[in-house]
Every structure is written in structure tokens, then in C-alpha cells.
Protein backbone atom coordinates (compact mmCIF):
# COMPACT_ATOMS: atom_id res chain seq x y z
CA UNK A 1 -101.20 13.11 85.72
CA UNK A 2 -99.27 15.80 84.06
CA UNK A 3 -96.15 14.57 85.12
CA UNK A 4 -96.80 11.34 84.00
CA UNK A 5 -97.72 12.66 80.49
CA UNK A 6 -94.86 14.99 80.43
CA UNK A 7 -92.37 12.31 80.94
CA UNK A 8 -93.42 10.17 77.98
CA UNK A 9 -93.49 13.28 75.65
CA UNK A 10 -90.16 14.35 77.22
CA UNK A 11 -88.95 10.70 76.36
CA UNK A 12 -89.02 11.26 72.62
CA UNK A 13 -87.72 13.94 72.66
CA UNK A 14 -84.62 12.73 73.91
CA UNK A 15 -83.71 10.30 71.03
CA UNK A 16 -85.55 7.00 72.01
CA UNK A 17 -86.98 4.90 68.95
CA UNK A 18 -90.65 3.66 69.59
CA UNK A 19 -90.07 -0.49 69.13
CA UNK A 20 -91.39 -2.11 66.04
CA UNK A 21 -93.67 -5.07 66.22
CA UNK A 22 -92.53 -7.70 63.98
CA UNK A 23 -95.69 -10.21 62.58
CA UNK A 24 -94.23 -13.06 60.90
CA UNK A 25 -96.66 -14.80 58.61
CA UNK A 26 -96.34 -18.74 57.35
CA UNK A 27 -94.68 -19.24 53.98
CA UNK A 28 -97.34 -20.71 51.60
CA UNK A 29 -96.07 -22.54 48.46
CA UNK A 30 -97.51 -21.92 45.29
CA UNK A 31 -100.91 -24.71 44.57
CA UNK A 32 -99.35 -27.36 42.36
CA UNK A 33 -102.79 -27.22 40.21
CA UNK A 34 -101.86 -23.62 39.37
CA UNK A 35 -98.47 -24.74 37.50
CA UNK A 36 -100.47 -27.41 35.92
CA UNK A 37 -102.65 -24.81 34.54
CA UNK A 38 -100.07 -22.63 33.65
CA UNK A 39 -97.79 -25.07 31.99
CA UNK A 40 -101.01 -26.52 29.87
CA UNK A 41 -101.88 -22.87 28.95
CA UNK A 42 -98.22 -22.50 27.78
CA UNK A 43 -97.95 -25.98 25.67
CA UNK A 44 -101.64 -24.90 23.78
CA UNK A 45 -100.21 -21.69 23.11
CA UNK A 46 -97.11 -23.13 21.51
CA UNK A 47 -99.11 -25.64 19.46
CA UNK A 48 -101.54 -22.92 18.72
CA UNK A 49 -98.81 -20.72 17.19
CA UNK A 50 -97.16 -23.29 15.02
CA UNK A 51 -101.06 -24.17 13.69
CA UNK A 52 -100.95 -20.84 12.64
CA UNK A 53 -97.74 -20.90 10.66
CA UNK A 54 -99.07 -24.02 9.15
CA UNK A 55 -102.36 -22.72 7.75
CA UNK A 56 -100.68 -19.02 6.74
CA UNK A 57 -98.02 -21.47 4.55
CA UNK A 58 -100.62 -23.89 3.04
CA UNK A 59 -104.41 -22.85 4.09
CA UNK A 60 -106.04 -19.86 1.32
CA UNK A 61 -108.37 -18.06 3.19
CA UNK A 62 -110.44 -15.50 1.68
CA UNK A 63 -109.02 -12.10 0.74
CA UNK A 64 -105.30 -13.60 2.50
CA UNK A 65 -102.36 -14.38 0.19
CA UNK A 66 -100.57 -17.07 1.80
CA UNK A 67 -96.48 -16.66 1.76
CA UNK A 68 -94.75 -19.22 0.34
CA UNK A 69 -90.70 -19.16 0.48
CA UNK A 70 -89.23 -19.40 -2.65
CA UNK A 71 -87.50 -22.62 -4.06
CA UNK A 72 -83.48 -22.26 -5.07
CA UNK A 73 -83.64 -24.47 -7.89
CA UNK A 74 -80.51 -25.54 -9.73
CA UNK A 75 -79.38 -23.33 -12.99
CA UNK A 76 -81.13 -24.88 -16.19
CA UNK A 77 -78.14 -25.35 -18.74
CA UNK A 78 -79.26 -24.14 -21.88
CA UNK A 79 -77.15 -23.22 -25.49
CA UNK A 80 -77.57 -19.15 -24.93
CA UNK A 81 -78.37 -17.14 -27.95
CA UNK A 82 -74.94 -15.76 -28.65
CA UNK A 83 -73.16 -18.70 -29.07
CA UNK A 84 -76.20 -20.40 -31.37
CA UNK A 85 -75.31 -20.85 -35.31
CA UNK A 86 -76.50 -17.66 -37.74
CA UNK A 87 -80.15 -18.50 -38.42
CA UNK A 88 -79.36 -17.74 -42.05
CA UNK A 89 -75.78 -18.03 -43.73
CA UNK A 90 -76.60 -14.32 -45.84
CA UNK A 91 -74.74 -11.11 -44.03
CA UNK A 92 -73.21 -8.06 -45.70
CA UNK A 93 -69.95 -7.98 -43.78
CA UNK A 94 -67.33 -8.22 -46.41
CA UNK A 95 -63.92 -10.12 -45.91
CA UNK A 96 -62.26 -8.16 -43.60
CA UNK A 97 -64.89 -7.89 -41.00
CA UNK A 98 -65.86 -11.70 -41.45
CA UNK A 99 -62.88 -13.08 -40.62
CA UNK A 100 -62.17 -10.40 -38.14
CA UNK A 101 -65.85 -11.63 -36.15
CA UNK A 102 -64.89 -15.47 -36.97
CA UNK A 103 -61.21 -14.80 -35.44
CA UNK A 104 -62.95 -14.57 -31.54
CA UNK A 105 -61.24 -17.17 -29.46
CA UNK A 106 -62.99 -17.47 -25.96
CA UNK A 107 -59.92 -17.81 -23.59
CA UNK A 108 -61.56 -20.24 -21.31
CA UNK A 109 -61.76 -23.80 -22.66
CA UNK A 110 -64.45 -25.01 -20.90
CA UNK A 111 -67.84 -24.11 -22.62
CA UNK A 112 -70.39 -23.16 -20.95
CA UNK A 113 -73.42 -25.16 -22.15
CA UNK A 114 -73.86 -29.01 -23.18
CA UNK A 115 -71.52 -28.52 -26.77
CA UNK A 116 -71.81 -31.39 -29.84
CA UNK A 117 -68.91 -31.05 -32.05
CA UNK A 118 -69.81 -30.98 -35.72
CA UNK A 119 -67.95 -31.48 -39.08
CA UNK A 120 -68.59 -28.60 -41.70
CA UNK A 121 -68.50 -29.33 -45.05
CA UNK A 122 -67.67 -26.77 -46.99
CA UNK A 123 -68.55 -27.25 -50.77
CA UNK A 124 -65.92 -24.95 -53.24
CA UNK A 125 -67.96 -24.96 -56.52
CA UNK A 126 -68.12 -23.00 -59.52
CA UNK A 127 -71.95 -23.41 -59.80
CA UNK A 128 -74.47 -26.66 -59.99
CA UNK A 129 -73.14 -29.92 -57.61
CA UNK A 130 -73.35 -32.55 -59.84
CA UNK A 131 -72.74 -35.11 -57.01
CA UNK A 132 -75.79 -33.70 -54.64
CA UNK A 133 -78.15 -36.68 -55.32
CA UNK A 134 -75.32 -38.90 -53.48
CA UNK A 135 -74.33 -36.29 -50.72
CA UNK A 136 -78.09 -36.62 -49.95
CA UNK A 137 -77.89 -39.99 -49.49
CA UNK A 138 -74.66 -39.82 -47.02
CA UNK A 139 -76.40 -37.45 -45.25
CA UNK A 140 -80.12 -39.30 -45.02
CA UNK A 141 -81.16 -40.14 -41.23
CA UNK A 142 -78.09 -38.38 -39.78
CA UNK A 143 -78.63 -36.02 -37.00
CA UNK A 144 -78.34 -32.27 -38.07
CA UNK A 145 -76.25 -31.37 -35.18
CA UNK A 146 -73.69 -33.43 -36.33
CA UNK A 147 -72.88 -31.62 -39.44
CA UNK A 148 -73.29 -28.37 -41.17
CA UNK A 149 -72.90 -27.49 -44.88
CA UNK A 150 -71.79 -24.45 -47.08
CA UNK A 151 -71.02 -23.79 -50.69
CA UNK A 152 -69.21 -21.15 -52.16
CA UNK A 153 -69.90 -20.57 -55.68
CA UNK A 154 -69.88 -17.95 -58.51
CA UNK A 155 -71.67 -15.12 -57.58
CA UNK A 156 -74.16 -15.06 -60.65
CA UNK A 157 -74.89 -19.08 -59.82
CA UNK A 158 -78.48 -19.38 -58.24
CA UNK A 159 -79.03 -22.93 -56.74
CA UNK A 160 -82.36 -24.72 -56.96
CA UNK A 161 -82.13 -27.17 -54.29
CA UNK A 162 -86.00 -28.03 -52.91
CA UNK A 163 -86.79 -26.91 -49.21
CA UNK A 164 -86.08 -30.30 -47.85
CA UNK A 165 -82.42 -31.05 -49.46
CA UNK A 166 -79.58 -30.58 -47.09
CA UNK A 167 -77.91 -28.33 -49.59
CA UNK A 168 -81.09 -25.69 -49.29
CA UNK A 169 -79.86 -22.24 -48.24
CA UNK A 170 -76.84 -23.14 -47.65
CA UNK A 171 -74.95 -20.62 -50.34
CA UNK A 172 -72.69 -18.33 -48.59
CA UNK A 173 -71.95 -14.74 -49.88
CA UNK A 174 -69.36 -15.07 -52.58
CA UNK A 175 -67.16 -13.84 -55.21
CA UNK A 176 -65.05 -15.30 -58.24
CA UNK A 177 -62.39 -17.40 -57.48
CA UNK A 178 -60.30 -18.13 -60.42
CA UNK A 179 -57.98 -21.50 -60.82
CA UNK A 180 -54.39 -20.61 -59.30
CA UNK A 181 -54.86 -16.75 -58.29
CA UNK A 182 -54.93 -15.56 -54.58
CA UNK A 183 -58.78 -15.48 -54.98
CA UNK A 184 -59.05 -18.95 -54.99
CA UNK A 185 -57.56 -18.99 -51.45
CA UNK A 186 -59.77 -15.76 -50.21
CA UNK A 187 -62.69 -18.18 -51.25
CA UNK A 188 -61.41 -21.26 -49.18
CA UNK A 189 -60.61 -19.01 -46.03
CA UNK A 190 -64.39 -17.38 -46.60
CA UNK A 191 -65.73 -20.65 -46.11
CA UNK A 192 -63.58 -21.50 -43.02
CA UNK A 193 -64.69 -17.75 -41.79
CA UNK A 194 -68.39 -18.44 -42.50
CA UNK A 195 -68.27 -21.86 -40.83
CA UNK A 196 -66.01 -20.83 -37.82
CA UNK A 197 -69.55 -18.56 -36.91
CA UNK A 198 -70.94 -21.31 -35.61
CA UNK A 199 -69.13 -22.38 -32.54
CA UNK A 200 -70.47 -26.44 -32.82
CA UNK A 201 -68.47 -26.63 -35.96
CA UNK A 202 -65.24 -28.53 -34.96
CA UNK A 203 -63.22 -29.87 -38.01
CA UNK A 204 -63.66 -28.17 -41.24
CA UNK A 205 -63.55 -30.36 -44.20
CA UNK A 206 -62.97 -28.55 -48.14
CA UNK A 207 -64.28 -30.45 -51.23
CA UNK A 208 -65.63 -29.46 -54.64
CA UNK A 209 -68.42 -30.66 -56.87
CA UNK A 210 -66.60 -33.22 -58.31
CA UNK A 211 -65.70 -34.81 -54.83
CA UNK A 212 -67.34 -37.90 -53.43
CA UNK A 213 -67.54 -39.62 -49.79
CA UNK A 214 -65.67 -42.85 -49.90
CA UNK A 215 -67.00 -44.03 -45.93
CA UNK A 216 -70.19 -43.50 -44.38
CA UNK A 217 -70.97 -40.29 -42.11
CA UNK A 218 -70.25 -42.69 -38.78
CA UNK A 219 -67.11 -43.57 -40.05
CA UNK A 220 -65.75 -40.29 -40.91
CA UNK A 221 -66.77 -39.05 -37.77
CA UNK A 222 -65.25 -41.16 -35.83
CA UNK A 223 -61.71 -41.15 -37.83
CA UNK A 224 -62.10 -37.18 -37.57
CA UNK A 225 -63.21 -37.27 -33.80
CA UNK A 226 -60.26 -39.57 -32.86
CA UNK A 227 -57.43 -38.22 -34.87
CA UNK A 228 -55.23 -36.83 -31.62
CA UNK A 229 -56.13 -33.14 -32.41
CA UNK A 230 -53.99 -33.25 -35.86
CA UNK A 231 -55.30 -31.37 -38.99
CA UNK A 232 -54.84 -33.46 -42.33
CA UNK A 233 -53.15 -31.22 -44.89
CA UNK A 234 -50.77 -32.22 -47.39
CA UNK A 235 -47.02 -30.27 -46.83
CA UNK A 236 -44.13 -31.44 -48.21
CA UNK A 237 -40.78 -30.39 -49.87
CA UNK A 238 -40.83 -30.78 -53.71
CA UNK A 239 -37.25 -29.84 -54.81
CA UNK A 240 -38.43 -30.47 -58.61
CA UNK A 241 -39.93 -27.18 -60.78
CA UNK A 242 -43.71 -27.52 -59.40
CA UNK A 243 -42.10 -27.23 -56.16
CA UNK A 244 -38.84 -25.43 -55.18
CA UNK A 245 -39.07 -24.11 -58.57
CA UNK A 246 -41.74 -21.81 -57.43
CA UNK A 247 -40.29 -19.85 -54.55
CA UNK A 248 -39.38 -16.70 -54.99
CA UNK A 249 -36.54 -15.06 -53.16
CA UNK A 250 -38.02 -11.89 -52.35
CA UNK A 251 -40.37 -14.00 -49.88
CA UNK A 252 -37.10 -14.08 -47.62
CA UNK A 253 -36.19 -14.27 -44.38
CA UNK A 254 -39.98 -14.70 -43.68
CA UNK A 255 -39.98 -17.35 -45.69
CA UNK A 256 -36.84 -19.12 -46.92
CA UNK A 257 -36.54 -21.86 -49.03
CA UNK A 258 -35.96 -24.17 -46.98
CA UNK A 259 -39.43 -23.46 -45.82
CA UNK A 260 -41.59 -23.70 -48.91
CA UNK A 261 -44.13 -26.58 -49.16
CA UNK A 262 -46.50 -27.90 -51.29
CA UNK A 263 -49.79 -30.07 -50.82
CA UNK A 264 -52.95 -30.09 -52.09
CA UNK A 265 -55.81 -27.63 -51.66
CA UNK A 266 -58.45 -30.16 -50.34
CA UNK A 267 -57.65 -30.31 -46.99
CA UNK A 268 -59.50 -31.00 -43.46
CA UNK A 269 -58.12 -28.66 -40.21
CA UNK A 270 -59.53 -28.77 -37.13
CA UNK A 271 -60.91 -25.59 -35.04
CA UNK A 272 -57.90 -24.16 -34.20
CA UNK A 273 -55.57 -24.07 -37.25
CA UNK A 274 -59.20 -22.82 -39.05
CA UNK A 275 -58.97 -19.81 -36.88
CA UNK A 276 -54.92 -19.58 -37.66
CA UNK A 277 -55.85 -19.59 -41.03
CA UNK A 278 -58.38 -16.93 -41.18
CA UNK A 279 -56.54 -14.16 -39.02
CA UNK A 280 -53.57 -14.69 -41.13
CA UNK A 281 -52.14 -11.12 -41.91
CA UNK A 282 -48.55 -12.02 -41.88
CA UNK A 283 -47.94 -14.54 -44.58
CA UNK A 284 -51.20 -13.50 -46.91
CA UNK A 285 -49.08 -10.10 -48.51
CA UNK A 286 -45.96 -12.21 -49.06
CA UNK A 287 -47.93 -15.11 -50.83
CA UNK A 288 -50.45 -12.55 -52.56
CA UNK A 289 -47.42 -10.54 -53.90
CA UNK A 290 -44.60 -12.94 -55.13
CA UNK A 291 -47.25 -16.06 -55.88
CA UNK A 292 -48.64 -15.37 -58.75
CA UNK A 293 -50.39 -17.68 -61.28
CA UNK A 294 -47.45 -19.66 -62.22
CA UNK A 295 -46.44 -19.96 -58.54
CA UNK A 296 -50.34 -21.97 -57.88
CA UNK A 297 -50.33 -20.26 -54.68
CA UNK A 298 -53.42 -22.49 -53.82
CA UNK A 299 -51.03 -25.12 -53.46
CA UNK A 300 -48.18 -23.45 -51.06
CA UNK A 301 -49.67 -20.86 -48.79
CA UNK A 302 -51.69 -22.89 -46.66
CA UNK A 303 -49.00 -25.84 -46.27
CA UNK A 304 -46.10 -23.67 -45.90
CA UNK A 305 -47.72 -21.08 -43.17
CA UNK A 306 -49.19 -23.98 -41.07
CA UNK A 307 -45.68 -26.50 -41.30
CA UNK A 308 -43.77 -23.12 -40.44
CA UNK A 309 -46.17 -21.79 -37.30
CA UNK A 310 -47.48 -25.49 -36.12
CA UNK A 311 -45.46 -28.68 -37.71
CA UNK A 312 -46.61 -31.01 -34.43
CA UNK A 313 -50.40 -29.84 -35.77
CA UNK A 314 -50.27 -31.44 -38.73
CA UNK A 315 -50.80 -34.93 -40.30
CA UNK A 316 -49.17 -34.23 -43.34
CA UNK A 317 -51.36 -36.06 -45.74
CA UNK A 318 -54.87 -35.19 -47.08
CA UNK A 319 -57.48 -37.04 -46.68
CA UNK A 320 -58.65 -37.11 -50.21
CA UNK A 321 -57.56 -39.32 -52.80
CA UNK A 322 -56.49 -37.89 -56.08
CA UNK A 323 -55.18 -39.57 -58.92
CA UNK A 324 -51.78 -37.75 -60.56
CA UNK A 325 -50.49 -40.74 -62.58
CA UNK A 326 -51.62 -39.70 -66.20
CA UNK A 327 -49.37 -36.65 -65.62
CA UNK A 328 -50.69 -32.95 -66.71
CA UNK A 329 -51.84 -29.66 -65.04
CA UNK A 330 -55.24 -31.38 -63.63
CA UNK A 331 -55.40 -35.05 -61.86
CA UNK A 332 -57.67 -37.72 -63.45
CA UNK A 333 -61.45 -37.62 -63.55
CA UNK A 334 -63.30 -40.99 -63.69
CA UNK A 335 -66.75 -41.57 -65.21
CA UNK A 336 -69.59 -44.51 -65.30
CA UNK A 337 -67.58 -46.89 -66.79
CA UNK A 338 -64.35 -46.54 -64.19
CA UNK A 339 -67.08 -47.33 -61.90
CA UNK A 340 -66.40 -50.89 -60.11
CA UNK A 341 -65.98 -52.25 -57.43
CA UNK A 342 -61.71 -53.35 -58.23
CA UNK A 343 -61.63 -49.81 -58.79
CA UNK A 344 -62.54 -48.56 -54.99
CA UNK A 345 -60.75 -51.49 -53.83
CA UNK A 346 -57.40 -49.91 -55.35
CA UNK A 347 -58.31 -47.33 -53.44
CA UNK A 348 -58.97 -48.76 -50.01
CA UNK A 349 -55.80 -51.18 -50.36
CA UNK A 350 -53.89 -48.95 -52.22
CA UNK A 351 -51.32 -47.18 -49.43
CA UNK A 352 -50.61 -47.40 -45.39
CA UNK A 353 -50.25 -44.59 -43.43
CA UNK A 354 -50.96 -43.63 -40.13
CA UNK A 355 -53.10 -42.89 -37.82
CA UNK A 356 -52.87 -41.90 -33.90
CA UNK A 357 -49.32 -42.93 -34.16
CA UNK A 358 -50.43 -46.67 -36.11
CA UNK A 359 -50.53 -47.79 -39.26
CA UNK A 360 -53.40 -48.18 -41.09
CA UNK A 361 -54.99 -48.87 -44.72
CA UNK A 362 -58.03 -46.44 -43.91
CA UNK A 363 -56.32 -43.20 -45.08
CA UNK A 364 -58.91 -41.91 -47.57
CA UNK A 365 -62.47 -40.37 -46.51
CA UNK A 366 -63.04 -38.55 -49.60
CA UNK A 367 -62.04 -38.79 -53.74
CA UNK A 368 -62.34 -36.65 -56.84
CA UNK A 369 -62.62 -36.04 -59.62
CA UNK A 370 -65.54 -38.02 -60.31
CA UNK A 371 -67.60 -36.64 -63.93
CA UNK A 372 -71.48 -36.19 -63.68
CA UNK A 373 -71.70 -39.26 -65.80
CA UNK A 374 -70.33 -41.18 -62.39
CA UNK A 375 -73.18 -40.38 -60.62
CA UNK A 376 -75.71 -43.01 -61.77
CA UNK A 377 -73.77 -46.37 -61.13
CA UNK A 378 -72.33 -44.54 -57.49
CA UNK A 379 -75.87 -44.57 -56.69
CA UNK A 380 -76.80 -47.59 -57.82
CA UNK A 381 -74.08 -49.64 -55.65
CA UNK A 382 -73.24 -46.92 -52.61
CA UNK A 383 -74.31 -49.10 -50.13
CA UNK A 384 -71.49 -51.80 -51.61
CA UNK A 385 -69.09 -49.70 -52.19
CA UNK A 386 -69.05 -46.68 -49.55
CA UNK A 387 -71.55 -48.12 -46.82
CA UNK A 388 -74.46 -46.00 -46.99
């Protein structure tokens, strides 16, 4: 019995492995119930989930502030304040830092808001404006944006225009301008300055008191609007006394003879040439120096600075019909009784010129000089004779 027990004991000992039972078991597949279950349990937990994204978005609970995403909405184009007209036309900048503000040119072209082009008229008066009562009546019913109006007058001069006329507050600071003398010209580039403030303003159109609209405001507009980005300014070479006969030879080599023009002060430029004008520091000592009151330098800076720096600019006429033919220092003024209708027909018939490279009999928008005794029978027959 020993022995026998011995052996076995003596067996493992000597390096023999005890063999392993292998129990093999059936292979049992997963119950197809089950993965029902679980793939139901999965699809209400998906639809559950998106539920609750729903109600967070568009369910208010109590005391929970739902989350809503933001909307990207286009830009909303509106006229920003900087580039809006001066709510009033008083400032206490003097010359030089008016027309060194009006001088800004934006480089790029495009603007950037929704931009209606207006015509400024600007009004160069000693004091009262005899013709208002008919300016009121070109203007009645047009839009505002449209147009713009300023007057530069004698300082001492206080207007008394009613809140609703179109001339109300429209005075712009001002000092004497005398017939002839440099000031004359500070006063019409003080208007251009004053006017170029608000960027709308487009073509800039100079008359006085005794000036009167020969077309109605549609008309004008659309002669102005359409006139191939030329400026209508009268510059031509008068080789008689009142022309040539002016120049003075110390204005040389800047300007030579050959250079000076003439044309008359009443004159309509568009936005750019208004700007030239105004940051002129070039021509302005030569003119102010060796111009003086026999030279009319009223009459030959503007034309001969703007033929010499941009010919292809201009037009070459004015747009304002003047009558010279009973000879003297001043052109002819008409009163009630030069008021007809064969009268403004002369005028309408009277020359051809052109326009956007055509001929045309439409070469007048404006007249003067027209006496305060005019002003009754121009009312009376306006919408014959002018259209409004």
C-alpha cells in the first residue's frame, strides 16, 4: 500500500503534467427578442433626445431661459452721420479752415450708402432777394433732397424769410464782397466751400438776386444730370482791351498770355472742378496780386485756372443768359413792361449750341438782370412762360 502510494507521489515528482479535462459547452445565440428590445430602447432614446432639443429651443419652462441661436441678418444700409449735411449752415471756421474741411476727397468712388445727387443753389446777394416769391414757386412740391440752397450776403443784412420758405436759414457766414475786387471771388468760392459740406450736393449752380429760372426744376435737372460730366463756365480769348488788355506780365510763365480768359462770373461746375476751385493756392496770389480792380478779376480767374488745369472739363458757355447789347460796364436789366412772352421767346430761339456733343436751342436755364418791378407779371404768367 505504501508502495503503491509512493509511486504516484514519486510520479510528479519526476516532471509528469496531471491531464486536463476539457468540457465543451453548446454555443447559444443571443434571443432575437433581446435585440428587438435593445434596438427599440435605442430608437426611443434617439427620439427622446431630439424632443429635448426641440422643447429647450422653443418650449419656456419656468425659471429656464431657452437658447435661441442668433440670426445673421444682412447689413441695413443707412446714410451714416458723418457724411449727413450740417444740421445748420452757421460755423465759426473762417476761410482757410472751410475750404481746407470742404477740400476732403474720399479716394474710393463708390459711396457707401444709397446717395441722391442734388443741385445747390447758391444765391450771391448784397442783401433782400427781390425774386424769392418766384424761386418759391420753382421750388413748390419738389423733393428737398433734390436741392439745397445758400445765400451769401452783406454781413449787416438780416433776412426775414418765414419758417416755411425755402430760403429760411439758409444765410451762410459772410463778409463784404465788393464789385470787381478779389473779395468778390473769396465770396463765390465760400459758397462752393459751404455747399461742398454736404456730400449730396453734386453740381453747384451761382446766381444773384436779380437772376431768374427760365425752365422748371425737372428740366434743369435733367439738362444738369445728363451733361457728360462737363462744368458750364464761360472761357474764352478776348484779344480786345476788356480782355487781353488786362493781363499783366508779371503773371508769367504761370500764366502767359496766351493763357488768359475771360467769361462770366455766373457759372454752374460740377463736384469736382468745385473742389479744384476751393483748394486753389496756386493761381489765387497771382490773380489777387496783379488783378486788381481794373483787371475785374471776377471775370478771369476762374476761366483761366480751370481752361489751363482741365480744358476737356469744360463746356465753355454759361448757362445764364445776359444781355450785353446796349454796351456799358453792367449788362441790361429788364422790368414789368419787357415782360412778354416775344421777349422769352428771343431767348429760347435766340442761339444753338451744344449739348452732349449735339446741337441744341435749349442752352439757357437761368437769366438776369431782371428789376423788382419784373416780379409781378413773372408771376402772373410763370406757368406760360417758364413751366412751373
Amino acid at each position: 500500500m505504501m508502495q503503491a502510494r509512493m509511486g504516484s507521489f514519486g510520479s510528479l515528482n519526476g516532471g509528469d503534467e496531471p491531464p486536463i479535462r476539457l468540457i465543451s459547452q453548446p454555443y447559444r445565440p443571443m434571443p432575437q427578442r433581446f435585440l428587438q428590445f435593445l434596438l427599440l430602447f435605442m430608437g426611443v432614446g434617439i427620439v427622446f433626445s431630439f424632443l429635448s432639443i426641440y422643447a429647450s429651443w422653443y418650449i419656456r419652462l419656468p425659471g429656464v431661459v431657452p437658447v435661441v441661436q442668433p440670426r445673421i441678418e444682412p447689413p441695413c444700409v443707412q446714410e451714416p452721420k458723418w457724411t449727413r449735411p450740417p444740421t445748420t449752415l452757421l460755423h465759426e471756421m473762417d476761410d482757410s479752415e472751410l475750404f481746407w474741411r470742404a477740400s476732403f476727397v474720399p479716394m474710393i468712388k463708390q459711396y457707401p450708402m444709397k446717395r441722391k445727387a442734388k443741385i445747390a443753389f447758391m444765391f450771391l446777394t448784397r442783401g433782400p432777394l427781390p425774386m424769392a416769391p418766384l424761386w418759391e414757386k420753382f421750388f413748390k412740391g419738389i423733393n428737398e433732397k433734390l436741392y439745397s440752397i445758400y445765400i451769401h450776403s452783406f454781413p449787416s443784412y438780416r433776412p426775414n424769410f418765414r419758417p416755411s420758405s425755402v430760403f429760411y436759414d439758409r444765410q451762410i457766414p459772410s463778409q463784404v464782397a465788393e464789385w470787381g475786387m478779389m473779395s468778390m471771388c473769396d465770396a463765390e468760392k465760400r459758397l462752393l466751400a459751404n455747399a461742398l459740406l454736404d456730400i449730396s450736393n453734386e453740381w453747384f449752380v451761382l446766381v444773384s438776386e436779380a437772376c431768374i429760372p427760365l425752365r422748371n426744376f425737372s428740366t434743369i435737372y435733367q439738362y444738369l444730370a445728363r451733361s457728360s460730366r462737363l462744368s458750364f463756365i464761360g472761357s474764352f480769348d478776348d484779344p480786345g482791351p476788356s480782355g487781353r488788355g488786362r493781363y499783366h506780365e508779371m503773371m508769367a510763365p504761370l500764366v502767359n498770355i496766351t493763357n488768359w480768359r475771360k467769361g462770366s462770373q455766373w457759372f454752374e461746375l460740377n463736384r469736382k472742378l468745385a473742389v479744384e476751385v476751393v483748394q486753389d493756392n496756386t493761381y489765387y496770389p497771382i490773380f489777387e496780386h496783379f488783378c486788381k480792380p481794373d483787371c475785374y478779376v471776377d471775370e478771369h480767374y476762374f476761366p483761366t485756372m480751370l481752361s489751363i488745369e482741365f480744358p476737356r472739363l469744360l463746356a465753355n458757355r454759361s448757362l445764364t443768359w445776359v444781355d450785353w447789347s446796349r454796351g456799358g460796364a453792367h449788362p441790361a436789366s429788364f422790368g414789368k413792361d419787357d415782360i412778354t412772352l416775344e421777349f422769352f421767346e428771343r431767348i429760347y430761339d435766340g442761339e444753338v449750341c451744344m449739348h452732349n456733343g449735339k446741337p441744341t436751342s435749349l442752352c439757357f436755364l437761368f437769366a438776369r438782370k431782371f428789376a423788382p418791378s419784373a416780379l409781378a407779371p413773372l408771376l402772373n404768367h410763370s406757368a406760360q412762360f417758364f413751366g412751373f
